[in-house]
N, C-alpha and C. Protein backbone atom coordinates (compact mmCIF):
# COMPACT_ATOMS: atom_id res chain seq x y z
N UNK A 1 0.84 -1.18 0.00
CA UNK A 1 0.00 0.00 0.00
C UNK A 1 0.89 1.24 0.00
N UNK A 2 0.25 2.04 -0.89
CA UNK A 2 1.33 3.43 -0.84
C UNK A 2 0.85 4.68 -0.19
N UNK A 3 1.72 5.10 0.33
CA UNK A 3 1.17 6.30 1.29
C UNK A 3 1.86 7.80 0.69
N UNK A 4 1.40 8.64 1.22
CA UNK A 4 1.81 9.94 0.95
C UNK A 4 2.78 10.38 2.02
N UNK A 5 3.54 11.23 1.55
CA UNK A 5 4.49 11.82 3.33
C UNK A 5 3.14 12.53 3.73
N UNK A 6 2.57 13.54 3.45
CA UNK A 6 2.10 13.95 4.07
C UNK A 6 0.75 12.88 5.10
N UNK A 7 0.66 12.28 4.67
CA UNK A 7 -0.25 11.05 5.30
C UNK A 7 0.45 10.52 6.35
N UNK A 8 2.19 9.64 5.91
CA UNK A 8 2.84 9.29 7.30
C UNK A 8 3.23 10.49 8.01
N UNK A 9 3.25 11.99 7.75
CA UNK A 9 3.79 12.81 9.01
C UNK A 9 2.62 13.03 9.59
N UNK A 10 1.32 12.71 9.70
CA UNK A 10 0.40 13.18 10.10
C UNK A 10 -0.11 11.95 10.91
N UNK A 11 0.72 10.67 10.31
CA UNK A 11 0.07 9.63 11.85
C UNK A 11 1.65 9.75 12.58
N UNK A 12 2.53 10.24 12.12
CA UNK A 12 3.65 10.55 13.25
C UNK A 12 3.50 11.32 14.40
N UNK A 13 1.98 12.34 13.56
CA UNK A 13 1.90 13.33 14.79
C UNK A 13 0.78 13.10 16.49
N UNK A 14 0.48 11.89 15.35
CA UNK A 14 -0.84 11.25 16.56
C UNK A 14 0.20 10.19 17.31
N UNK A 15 1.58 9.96 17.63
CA UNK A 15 1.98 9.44 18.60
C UNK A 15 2.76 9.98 19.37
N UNK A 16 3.08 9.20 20.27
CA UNK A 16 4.24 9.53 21.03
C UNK A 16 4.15 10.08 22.53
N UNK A 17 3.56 12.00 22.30
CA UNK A 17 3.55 12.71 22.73
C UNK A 17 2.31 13.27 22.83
N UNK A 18 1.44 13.51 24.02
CA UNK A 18 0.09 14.36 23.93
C UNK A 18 0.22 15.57 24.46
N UNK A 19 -0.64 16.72 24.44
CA UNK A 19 -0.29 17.50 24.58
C UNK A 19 -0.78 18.00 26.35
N UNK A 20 -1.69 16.68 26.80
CA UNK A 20 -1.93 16.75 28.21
C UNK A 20 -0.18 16.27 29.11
N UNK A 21 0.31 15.71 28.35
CA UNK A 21 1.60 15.64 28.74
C UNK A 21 2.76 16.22 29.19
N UNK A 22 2.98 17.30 28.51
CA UNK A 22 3.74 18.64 29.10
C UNK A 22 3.55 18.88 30.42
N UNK A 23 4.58 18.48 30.92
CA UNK A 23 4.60 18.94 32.54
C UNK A 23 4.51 20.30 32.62
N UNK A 24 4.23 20.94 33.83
CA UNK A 24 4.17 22.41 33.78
C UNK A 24 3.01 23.44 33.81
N UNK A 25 1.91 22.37 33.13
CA UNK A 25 0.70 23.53 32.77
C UNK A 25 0.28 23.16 31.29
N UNK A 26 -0.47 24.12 30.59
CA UNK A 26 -1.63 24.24 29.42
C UNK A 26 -0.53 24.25 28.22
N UNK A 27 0.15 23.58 27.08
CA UNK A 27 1.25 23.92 26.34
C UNK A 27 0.69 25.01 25.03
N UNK A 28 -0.79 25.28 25.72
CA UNK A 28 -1.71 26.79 24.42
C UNK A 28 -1.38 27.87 24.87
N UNK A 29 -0.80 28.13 26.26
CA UNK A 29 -0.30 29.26 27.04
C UNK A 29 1.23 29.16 27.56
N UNK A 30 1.57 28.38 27.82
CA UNK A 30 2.94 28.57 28.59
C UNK A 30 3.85 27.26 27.89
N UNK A 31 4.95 27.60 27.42
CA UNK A 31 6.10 26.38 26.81
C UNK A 31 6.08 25.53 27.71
N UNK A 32 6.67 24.30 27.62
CA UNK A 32 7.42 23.33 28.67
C UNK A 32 8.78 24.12 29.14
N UNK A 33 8.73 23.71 30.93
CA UNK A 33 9.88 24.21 31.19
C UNK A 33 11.33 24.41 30.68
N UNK A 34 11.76 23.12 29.90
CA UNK A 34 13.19 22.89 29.34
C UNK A 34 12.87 24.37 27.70
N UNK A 35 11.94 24.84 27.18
CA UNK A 35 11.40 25.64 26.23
C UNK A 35 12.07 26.76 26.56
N UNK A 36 13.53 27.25 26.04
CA UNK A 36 13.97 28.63 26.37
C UNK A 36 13.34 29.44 25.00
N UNK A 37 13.28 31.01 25.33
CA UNK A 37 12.74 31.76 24.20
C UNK A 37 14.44 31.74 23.13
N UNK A 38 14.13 31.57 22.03
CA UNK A 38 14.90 31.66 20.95
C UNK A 38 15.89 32.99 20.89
N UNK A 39 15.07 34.11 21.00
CA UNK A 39 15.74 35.36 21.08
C UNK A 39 16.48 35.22 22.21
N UNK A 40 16.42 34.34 23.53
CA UNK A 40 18.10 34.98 24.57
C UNK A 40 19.28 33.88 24.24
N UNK A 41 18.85 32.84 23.23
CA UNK A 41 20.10 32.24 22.64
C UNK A 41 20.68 32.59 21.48
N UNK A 42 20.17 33.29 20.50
CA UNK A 42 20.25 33.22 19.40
C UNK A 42 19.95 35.04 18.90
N UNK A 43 20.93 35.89 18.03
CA UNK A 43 20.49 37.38 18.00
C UNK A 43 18.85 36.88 16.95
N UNK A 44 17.91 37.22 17.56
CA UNK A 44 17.04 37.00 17.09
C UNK A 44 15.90 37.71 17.66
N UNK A 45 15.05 38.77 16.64
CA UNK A 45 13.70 39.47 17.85
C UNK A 45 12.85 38.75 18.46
N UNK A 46 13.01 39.37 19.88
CA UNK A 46 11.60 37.78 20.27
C UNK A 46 10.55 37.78 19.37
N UNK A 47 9.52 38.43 18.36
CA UNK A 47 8.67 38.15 17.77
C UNK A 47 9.24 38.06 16.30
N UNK A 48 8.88 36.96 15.72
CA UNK A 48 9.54 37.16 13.98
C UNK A 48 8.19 36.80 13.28
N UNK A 49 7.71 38.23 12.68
CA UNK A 49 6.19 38.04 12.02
C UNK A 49 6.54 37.04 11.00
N UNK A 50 5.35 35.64 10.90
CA UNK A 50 5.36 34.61 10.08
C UNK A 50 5.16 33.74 10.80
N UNK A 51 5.85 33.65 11.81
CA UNK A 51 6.39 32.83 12.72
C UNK A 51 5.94 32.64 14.31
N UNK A 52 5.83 33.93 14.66
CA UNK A 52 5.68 34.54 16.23
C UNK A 52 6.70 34.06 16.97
N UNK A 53 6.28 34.16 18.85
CA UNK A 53 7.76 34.14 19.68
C UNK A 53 8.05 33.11 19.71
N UNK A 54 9.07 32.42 19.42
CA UNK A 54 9.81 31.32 19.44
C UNK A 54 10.13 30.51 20.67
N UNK A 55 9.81 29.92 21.10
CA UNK A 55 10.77 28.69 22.34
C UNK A 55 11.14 27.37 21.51
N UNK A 56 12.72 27.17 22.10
CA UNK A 56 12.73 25.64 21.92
C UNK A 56 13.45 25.02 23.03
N UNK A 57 13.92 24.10 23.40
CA UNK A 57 14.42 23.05 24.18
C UNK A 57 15.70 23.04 23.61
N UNK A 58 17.13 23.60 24.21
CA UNK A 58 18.33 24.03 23.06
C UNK A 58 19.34 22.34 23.08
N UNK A 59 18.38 21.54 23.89
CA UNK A 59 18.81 20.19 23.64
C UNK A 59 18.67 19.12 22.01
N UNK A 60 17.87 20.13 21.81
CA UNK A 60 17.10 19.18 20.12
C UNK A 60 17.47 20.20 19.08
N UNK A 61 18.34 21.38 18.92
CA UNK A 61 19.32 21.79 18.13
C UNK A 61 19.20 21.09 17.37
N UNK A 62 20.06 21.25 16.04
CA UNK A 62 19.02 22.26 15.48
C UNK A 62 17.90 22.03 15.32
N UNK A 63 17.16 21.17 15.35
CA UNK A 63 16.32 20.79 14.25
C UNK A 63 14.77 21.07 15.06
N UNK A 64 14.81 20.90 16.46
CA UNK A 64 13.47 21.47 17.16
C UNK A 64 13.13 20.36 17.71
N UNK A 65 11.72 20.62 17.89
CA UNK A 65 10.43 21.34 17.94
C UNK A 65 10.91 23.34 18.41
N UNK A 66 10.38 23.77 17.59
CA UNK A 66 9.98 25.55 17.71
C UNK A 66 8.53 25.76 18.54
N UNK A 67 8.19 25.80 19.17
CA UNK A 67 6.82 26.22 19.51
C UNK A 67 6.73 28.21 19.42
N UNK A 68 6.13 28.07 18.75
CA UNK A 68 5.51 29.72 18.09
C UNK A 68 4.27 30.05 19.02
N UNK A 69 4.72 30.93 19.49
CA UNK A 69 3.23 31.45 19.84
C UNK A 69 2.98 33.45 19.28
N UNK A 70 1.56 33.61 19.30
CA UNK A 70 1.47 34.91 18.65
C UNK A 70 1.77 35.95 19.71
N UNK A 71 0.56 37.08 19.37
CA UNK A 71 1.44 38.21 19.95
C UNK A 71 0.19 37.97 21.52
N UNK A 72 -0.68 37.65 21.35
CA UNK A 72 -1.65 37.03 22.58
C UNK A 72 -0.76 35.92 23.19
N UNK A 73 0.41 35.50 23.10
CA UNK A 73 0.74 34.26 23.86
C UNK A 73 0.17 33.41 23.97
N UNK A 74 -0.87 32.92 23.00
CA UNK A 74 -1.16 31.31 22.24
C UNK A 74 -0.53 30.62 21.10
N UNK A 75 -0.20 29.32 21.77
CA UNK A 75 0.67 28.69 20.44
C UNK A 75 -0.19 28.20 19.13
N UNK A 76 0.58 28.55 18.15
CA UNK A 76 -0.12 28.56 16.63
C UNK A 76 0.86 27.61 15.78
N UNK A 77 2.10 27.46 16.31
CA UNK A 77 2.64 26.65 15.48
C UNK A 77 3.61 25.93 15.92
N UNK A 78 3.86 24.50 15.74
CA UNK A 78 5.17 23.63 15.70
C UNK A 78 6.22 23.87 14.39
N UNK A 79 7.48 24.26 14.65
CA UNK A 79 8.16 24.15 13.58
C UNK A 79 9.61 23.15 13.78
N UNK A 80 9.72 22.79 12.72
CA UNK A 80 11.14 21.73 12.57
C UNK A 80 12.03 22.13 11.49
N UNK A 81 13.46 22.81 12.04
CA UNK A 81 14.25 23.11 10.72
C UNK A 81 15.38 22.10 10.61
N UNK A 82 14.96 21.46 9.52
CA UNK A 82 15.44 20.03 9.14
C UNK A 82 16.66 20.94 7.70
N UNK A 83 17.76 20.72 8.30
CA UNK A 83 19.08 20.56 7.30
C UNK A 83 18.75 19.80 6.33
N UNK A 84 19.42 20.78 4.90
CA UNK A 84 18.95 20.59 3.40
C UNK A 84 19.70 19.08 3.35
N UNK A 85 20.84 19.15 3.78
CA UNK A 85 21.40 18.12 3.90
C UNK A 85 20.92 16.44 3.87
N UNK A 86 20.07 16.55 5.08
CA UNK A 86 19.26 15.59 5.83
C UNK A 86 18.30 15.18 4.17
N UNK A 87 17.44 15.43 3.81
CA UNK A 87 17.17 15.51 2.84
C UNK A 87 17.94 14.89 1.04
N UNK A 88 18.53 15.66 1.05
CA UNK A 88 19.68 15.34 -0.07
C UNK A 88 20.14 13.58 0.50
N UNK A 89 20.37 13.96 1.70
CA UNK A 89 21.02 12.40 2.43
C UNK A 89 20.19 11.34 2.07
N UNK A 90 18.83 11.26 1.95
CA UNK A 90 17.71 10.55 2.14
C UNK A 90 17.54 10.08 3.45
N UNK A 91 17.91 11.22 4.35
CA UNK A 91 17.97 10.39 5.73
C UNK A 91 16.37 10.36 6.12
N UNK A 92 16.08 9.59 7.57
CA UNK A 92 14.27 9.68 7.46
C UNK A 92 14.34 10.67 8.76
N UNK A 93 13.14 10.85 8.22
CA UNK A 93 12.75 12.32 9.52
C UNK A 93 11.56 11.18 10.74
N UNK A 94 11.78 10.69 11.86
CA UNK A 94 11.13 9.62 12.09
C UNK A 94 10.69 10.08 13.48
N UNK A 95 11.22 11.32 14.15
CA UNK A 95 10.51 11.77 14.95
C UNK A 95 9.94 12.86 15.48
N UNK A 96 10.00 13.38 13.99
CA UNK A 96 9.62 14.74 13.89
C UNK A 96 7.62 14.63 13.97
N UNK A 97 7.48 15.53 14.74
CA UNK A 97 5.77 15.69 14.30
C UNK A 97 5.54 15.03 16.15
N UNK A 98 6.30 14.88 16.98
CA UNK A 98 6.22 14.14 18.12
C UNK A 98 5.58 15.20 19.27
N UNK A 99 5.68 16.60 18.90
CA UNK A 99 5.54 17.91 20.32
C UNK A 99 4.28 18.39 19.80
N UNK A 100 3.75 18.15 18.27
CA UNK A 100 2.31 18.57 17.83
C UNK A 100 1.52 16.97 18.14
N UNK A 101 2.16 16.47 18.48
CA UNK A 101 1.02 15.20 18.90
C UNK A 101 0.10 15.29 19.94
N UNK A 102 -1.63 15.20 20.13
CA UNK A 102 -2.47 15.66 20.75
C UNK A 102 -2.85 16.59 20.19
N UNK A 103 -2.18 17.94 19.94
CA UNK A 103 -2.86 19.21 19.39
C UNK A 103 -3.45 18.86 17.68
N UNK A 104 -4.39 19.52 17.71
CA UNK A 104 -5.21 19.58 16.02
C UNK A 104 -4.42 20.14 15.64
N UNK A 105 -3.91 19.72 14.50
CA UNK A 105 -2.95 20.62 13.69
C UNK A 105 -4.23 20.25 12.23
N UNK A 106 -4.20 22.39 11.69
CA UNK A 106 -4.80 22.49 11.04
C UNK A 106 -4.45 22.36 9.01
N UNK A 107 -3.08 22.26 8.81
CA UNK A 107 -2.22 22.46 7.77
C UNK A 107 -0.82 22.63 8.19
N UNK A 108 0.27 21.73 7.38
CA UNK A 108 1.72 22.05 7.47
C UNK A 108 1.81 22.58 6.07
N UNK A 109 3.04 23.66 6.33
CA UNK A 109 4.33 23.97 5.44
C UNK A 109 5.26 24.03 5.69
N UNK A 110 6.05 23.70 4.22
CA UNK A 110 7.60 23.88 4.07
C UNK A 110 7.93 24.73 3.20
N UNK A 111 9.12 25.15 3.66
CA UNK A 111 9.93 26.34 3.29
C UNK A 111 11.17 25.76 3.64
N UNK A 112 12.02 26.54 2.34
CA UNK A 112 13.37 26.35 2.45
C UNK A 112 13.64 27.53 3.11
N UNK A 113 14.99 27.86 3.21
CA UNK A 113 15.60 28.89 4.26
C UNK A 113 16.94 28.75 3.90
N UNK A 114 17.73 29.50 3.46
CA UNK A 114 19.12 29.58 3.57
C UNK A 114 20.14 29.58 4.67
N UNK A 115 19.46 29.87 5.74
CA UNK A 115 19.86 29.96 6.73
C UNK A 115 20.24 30.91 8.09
N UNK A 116 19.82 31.03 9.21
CA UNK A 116 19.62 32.81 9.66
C UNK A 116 20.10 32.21 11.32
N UNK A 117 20.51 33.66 12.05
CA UNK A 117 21.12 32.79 13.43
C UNK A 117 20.68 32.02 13.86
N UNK A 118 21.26 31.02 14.55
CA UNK A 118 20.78 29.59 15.25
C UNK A 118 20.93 28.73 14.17
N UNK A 119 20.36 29.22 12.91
CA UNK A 119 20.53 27.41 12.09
C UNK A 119 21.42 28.08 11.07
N UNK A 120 22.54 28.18 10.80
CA UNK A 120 23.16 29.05 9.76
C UNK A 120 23.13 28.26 8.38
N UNK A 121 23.32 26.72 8.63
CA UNK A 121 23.43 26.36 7.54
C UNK A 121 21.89 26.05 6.59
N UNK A 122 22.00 25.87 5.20
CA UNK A 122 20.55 25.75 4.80
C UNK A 122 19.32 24.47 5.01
N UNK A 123 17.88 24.81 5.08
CA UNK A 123 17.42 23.82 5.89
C UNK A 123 16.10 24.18 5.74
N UNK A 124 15.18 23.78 5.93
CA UNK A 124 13.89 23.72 5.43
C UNK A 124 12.96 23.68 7.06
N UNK A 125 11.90 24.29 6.78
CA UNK A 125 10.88 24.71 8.03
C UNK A 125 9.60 24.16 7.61
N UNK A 126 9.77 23.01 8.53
CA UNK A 126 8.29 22.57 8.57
C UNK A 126 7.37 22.67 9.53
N UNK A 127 6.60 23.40 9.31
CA UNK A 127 5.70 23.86 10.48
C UNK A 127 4.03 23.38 10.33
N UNK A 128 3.92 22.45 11.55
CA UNK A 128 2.32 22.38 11.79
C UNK A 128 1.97 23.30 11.87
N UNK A 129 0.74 24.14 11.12
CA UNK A 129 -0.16 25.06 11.89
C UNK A 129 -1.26 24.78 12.83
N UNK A 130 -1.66 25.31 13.97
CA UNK A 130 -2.76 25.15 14.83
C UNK A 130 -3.78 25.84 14.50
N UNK A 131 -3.61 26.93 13.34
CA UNK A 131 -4.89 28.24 12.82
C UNK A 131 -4.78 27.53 11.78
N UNK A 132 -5.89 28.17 11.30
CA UNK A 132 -5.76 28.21 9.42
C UNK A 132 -4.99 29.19 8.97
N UNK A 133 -4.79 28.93 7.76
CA UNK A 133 -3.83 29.34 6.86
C UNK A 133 -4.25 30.94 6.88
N UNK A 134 -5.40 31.48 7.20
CA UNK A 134 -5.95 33.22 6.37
C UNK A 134 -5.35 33.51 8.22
N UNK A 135 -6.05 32.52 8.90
CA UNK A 135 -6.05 33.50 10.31
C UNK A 135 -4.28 33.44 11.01
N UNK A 136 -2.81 32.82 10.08
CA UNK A 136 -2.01 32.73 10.68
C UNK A 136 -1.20 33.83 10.03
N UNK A 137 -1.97 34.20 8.65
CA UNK A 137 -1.26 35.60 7.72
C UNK A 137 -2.08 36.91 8.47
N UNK A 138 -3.12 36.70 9.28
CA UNK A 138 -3.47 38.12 9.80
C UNK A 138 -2.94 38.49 11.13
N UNK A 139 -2.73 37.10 11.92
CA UNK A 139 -2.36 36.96 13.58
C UNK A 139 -0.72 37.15 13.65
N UNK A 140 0.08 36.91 12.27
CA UNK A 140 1.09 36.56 12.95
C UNK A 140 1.84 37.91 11.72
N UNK A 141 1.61 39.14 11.51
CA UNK A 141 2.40 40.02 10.67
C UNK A 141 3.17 40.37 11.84
């Protein structure tokens, strides 16, 4: 039987990890503790419209989980910047989609990226969205 990626990243995202899981509290309001904001590691503004404020866990370098949240401090997006490399390699991406597991994720994209502080080299952003696509271009300029 043949599947689509987008079909296997989307039952990758229904395991693993729920989102009642996050120690700490609600993960729609507040990161997981190990979740530092992006901007005090990296020269980076805490808000980057597209995107919103960034936390990650600087243990899973590069590649993430990003948790985005907007300018209300609700999270809207999981992102993973997966090296062009990785890719070209045919390596498998096998546990990516693990920190949006539990949450509805409403649409992913990818984007390439050349590369910007924190991930210098080039690498691609895949991001679950938690909005739709109109309400993440008005919430997140």
């Amino acid at each position: 039987m043949k599947i689509s990626v987008a079909t296997a990243f989307a039952a990758a995202l229904a395991t693993t990890l729920s989102a009642s899981a996050w120690a700490g509290g609600d993960i729609h309001k507040t990161p997981p503790a190990a979740f530092k904001k992006v901007s005090g590691l990296v020269p980076l503004p805490d808000y980057l419209p597209g995107m919103g404020t960034l936390y990650v866990d600087p243990a899973t370098l590069p590649a993430g989980p990003f948790l985005g949240y907007d300018k209300s401090g609700r999270l809207v997006n999981v992102i993973y910047m997966v090296p062009s490399k990785d890719f070209e390699q045919r390596k498998a991406l096998l546990k990516l989609g693990t920190a949006a597991a539990g949450l509805k994720v409403d649409h992913t994209d990818l984007e390439f990226n050349p590369g910007h502080p924190g991930v210098a080299e080039p690498h691609y952003h895949i991001t679950q969205w938690l909005i739709g696509h109109e309400e993440h271009e008005k919430r997140l300029k």
